[in-house]
Protein backbone atom coordinates (compact mmCIF):
# COMPACT_ATOMS: atom_id res chain seq x y z
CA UNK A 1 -34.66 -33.18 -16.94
CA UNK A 2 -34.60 -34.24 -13.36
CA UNK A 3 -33.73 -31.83 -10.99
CA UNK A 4 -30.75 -32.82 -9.74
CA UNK A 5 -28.83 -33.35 -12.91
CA UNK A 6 -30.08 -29.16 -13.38
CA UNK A 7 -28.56 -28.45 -10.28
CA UNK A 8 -25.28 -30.19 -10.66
CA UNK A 9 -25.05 -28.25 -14.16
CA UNK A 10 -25.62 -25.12 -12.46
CA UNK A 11 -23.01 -25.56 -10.00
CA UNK A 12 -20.38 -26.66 -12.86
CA UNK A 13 -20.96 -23.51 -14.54
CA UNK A 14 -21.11 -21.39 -11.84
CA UNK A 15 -17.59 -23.18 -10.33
CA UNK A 16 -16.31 -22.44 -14.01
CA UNK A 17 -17.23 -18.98 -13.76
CA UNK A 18 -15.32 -18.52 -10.49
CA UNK A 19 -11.86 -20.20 -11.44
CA UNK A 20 -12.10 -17.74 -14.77
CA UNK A 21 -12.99 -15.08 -12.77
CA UNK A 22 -10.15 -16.08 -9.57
CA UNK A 23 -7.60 -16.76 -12.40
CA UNK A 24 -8.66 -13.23 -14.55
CA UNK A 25 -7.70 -11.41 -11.45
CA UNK A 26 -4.39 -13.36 -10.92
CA UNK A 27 -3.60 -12.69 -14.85
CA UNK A 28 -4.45 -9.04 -13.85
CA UNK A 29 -2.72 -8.42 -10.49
CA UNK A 30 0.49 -9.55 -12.51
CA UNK A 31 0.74 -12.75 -9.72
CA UNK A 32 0.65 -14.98 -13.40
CA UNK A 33 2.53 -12.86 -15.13
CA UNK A 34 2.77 -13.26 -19.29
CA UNK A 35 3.92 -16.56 -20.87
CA UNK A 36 3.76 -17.79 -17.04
CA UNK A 37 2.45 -21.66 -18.08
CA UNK A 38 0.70 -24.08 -16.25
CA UNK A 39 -1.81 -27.66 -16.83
CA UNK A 40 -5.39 -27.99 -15.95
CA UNK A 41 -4.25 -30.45 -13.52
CA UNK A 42 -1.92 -28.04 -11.45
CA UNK A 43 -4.92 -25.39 -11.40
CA UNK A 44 -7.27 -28.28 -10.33
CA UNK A 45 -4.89 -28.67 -7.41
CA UNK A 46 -4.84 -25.55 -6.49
CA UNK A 47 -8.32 -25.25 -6.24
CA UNK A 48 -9.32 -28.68 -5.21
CA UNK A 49 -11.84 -29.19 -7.76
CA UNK A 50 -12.11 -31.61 -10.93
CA UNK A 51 -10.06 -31.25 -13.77
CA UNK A 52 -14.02 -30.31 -16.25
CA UNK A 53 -14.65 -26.93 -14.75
CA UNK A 54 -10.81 -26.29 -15.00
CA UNK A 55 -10.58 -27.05 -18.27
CA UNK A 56 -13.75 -24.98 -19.60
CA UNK A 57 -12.72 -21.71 -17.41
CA UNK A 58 -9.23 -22.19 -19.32
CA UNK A 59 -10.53 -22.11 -22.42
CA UNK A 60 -12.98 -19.31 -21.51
CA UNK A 61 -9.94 -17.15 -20.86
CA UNK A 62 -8.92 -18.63 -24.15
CA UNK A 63 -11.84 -17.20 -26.27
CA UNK A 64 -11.15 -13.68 -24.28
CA UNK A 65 -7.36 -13.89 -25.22
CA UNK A 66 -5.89 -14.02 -21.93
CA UNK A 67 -4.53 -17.46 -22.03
CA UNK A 68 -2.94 -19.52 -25.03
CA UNK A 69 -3.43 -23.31 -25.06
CA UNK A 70 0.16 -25.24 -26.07
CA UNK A 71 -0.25 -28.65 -28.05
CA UNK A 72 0.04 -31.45 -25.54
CA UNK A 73 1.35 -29.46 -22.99
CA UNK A 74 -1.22 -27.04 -21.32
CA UNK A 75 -2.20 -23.24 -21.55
CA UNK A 76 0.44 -20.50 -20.76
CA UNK A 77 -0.50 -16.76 -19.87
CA UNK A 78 -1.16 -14.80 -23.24
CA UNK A 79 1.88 -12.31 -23.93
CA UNK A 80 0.92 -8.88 -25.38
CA UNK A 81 3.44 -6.36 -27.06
CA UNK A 82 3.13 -2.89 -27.24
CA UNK A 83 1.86 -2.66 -30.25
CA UNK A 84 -0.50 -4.62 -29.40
CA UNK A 85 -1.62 -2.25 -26.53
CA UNK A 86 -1.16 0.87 -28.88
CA UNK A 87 -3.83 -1.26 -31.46
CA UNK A 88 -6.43 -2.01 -28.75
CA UNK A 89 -6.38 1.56 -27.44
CA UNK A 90 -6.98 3.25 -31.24
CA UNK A 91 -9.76 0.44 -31.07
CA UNK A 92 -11.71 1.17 -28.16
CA UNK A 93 -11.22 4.91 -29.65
CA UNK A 94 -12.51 4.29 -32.91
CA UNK A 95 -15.68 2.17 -31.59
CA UNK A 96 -16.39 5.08 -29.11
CA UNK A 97 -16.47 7.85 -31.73
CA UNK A 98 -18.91 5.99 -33.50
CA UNK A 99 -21.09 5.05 -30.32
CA UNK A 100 -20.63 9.52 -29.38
CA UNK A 101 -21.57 9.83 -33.80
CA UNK A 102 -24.67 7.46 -33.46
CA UNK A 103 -27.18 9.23 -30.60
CA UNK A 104 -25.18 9.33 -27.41
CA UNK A 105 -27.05 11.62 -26.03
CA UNK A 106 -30.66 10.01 -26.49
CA UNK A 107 -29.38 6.72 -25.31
CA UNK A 108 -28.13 8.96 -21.83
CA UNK A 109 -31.34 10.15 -21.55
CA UNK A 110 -32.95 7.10 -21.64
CA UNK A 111 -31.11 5.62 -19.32
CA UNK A 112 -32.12 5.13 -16.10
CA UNK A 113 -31.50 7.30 -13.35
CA UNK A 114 -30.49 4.99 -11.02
CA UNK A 115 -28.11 3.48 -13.85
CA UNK A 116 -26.23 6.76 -13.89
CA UNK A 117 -25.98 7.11 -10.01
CA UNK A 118 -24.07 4.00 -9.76
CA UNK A 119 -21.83 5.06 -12.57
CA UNK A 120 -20.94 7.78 -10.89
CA UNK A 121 -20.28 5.61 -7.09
CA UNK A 122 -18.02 3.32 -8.96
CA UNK A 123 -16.33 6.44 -10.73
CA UNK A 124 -15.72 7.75 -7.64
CA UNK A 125 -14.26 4.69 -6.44
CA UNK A 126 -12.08 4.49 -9.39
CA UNK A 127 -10.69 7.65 -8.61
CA UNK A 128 -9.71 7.44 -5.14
CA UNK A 129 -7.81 4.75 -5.75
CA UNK A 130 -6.05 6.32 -9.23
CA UNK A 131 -5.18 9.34 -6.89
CA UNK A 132 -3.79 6.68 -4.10
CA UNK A 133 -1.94 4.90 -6.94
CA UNK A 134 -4.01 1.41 -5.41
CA UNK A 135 -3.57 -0.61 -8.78
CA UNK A 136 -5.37 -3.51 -7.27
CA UNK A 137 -8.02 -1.73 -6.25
CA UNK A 138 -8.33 0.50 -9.21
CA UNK A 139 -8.20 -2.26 -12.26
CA UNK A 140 -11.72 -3.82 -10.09
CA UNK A 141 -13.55 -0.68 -9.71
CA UNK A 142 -12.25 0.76 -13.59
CA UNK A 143 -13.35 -2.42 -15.42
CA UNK A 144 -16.54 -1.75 -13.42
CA UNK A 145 -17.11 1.19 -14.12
CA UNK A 146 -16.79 1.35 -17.64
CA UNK A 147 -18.95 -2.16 -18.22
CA UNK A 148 -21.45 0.20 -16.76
CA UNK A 149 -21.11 2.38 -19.18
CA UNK A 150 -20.76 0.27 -21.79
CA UNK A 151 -24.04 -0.78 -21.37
CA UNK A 152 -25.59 2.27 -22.12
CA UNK A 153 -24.99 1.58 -25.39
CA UNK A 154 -27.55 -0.88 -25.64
CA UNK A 155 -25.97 -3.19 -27.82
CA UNK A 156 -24.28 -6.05 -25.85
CA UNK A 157 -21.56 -6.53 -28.49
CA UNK A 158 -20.24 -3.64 -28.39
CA UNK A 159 -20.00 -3.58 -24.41
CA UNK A 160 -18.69 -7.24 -24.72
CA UNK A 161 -15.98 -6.25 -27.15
CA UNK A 162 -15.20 -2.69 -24.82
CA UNK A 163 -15.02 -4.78 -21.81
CA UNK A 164 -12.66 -7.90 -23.52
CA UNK A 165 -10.74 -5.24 -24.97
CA UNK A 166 -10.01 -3.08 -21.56
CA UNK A 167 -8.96 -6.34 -20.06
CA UNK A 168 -6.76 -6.86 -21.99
CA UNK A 169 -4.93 -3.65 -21.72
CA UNK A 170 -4.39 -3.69 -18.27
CA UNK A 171 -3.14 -7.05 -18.53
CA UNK A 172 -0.23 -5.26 -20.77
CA UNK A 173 -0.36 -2.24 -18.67
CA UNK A 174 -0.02 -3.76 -15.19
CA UNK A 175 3.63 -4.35 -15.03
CA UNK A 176 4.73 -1.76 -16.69
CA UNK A 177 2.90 0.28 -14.28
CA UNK A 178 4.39 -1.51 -11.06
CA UNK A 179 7.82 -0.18 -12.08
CA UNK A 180 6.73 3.35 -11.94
CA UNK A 181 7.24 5.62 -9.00
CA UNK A 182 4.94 7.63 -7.77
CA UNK A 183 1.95 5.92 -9.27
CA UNK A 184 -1.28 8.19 -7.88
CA UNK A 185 0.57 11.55 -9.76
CA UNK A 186 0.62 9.46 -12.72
CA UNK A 187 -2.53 7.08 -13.45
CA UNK A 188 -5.14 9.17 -14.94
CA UNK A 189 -7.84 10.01 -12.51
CA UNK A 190 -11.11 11.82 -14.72
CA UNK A 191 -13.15 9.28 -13.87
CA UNK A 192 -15.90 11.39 -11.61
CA UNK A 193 -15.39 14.25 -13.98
CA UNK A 194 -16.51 12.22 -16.95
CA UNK A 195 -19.65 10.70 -15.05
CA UNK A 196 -20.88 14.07 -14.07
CA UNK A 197 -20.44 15.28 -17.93
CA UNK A 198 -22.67 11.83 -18.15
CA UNK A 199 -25.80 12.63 -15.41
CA UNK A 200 -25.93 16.19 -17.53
CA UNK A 201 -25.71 14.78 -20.66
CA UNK A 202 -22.69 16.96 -21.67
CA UNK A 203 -21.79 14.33 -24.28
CA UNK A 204 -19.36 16.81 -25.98
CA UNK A 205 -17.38 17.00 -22.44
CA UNK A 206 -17.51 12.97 -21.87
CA UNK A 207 -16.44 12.87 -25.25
CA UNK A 208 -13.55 15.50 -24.67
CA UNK A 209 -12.44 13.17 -21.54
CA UNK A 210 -12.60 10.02 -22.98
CA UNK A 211 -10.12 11.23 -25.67
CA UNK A 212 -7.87 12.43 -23.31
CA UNK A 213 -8.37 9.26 -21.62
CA UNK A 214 -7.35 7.28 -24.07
CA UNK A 215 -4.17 9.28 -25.37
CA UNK A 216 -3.08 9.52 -21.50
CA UNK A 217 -3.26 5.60 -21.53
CA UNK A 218 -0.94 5.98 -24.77
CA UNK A 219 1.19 8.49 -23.63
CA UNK A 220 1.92 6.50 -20.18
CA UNK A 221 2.03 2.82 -21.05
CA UNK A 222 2.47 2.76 -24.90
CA UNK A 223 5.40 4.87 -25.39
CA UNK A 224 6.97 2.67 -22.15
CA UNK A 225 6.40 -0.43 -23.75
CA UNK A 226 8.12 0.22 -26.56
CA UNK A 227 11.43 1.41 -24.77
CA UNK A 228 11.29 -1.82 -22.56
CA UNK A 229 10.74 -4.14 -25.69
């Protein structure tokens, strides 16, 4: 293939990885909030690109179930319920146990230490800004820092189903989460704990935090949700 047809592909992917990604963080932020809906020719606009790209970062967020296409009339912002949110979270649990049941602790140890240090910067990160109640800041540096982790495991379907799957629940979460006051006494904020149970492979502590992780997620968003609905 002649080089410049390569390079044009290349820059049509990479432009339709940054309108999912651009659009991802609008879906996230709440700024396109759920059932919001829009064409591929208003987002082309708004970009000043080509309608292609738009099209196959929409249906990207399609296949992660972000967006939902409407027949003959465009794609409108996915719209989770609460149980919906309570189901992903008893998910990610489940698929966790399993991961902590299957050799946690040898796939720690082989994991590289510089691997582990930059866990434990973006857990930091993550934390600061749960204590600070930064929700825009915190949804960038959590999503990072558990893909991280994720990938640990070693097996990229599980960290590509984790990952999906913790989008998604901030997308719920978000704004349910802007109507709360007081916001850094409230988000949960274990993050740096739970990497330094990681670096010394205290996998019965992660484990322990993770848990409470997840039923603090429950406790704060899930039983909200379902009031609201």
């Amino acid at each position: 293939m002649p080089a410049g047809g390569d390079s044009s592909v290349i820059r049509r992917s990479t432009l339709r990885q940054q309108i999912a990604d651009a659009l991802r963080d609008e879906v996230l932020a709440g700024r396109l909030p759920s059932g919001h809906p829009f064409t591929v020719k208003e987002i082309a606009e708004q970009y000043g690109v080509s309608a292609t790209p738009v099209r196959e970062a929409l249906l990207d967020l399609c296949a992660q179930g972000l967006l939902d296409v409407e027949q003959h009339r465009g794609f409108k912002v996915h719209a989770f319920s609460a149980g919906d949110f309570v189901a992903m979270v008893e998910a990610r649990t489940l698929i966790i146990e399993g991961i902590f049941r299957s050799g946690a602790e040898h796939a720690l140890r082989a994991t590289p230490a510089e691997v582990l240090i930059s866990i434990r910067r973006r857990a930091d990160e993550a934390e600061r800004a749960a204590r600070a109640g930064d929700l825009d800041v915190l949804i960038g540096y959590d999503l990072r820092f558990w893909r991280e982790l994720g990938s640990i495991v070693g097996n990229p379907y599980i960290s590509d189903f984790l990952d999906r799957v913790r989008v998604q629940t901030w997308m719920y979460a978000v704004p349910l989460l802007r109507g709360m006051d007081d916001l850094g006494a409230r988000l949960w904020h274990g993050h740096s704990q739970l990497a330094k149970a990681l670096v010394q492979y205290d996998v019965a502590e992660a484990q322990r935090l993770i848990a409470e992780y997840n039923e603090h997620s429950l406790a704060l968003v899930g039983k909200r949700g379902e009031h609201s609905g």
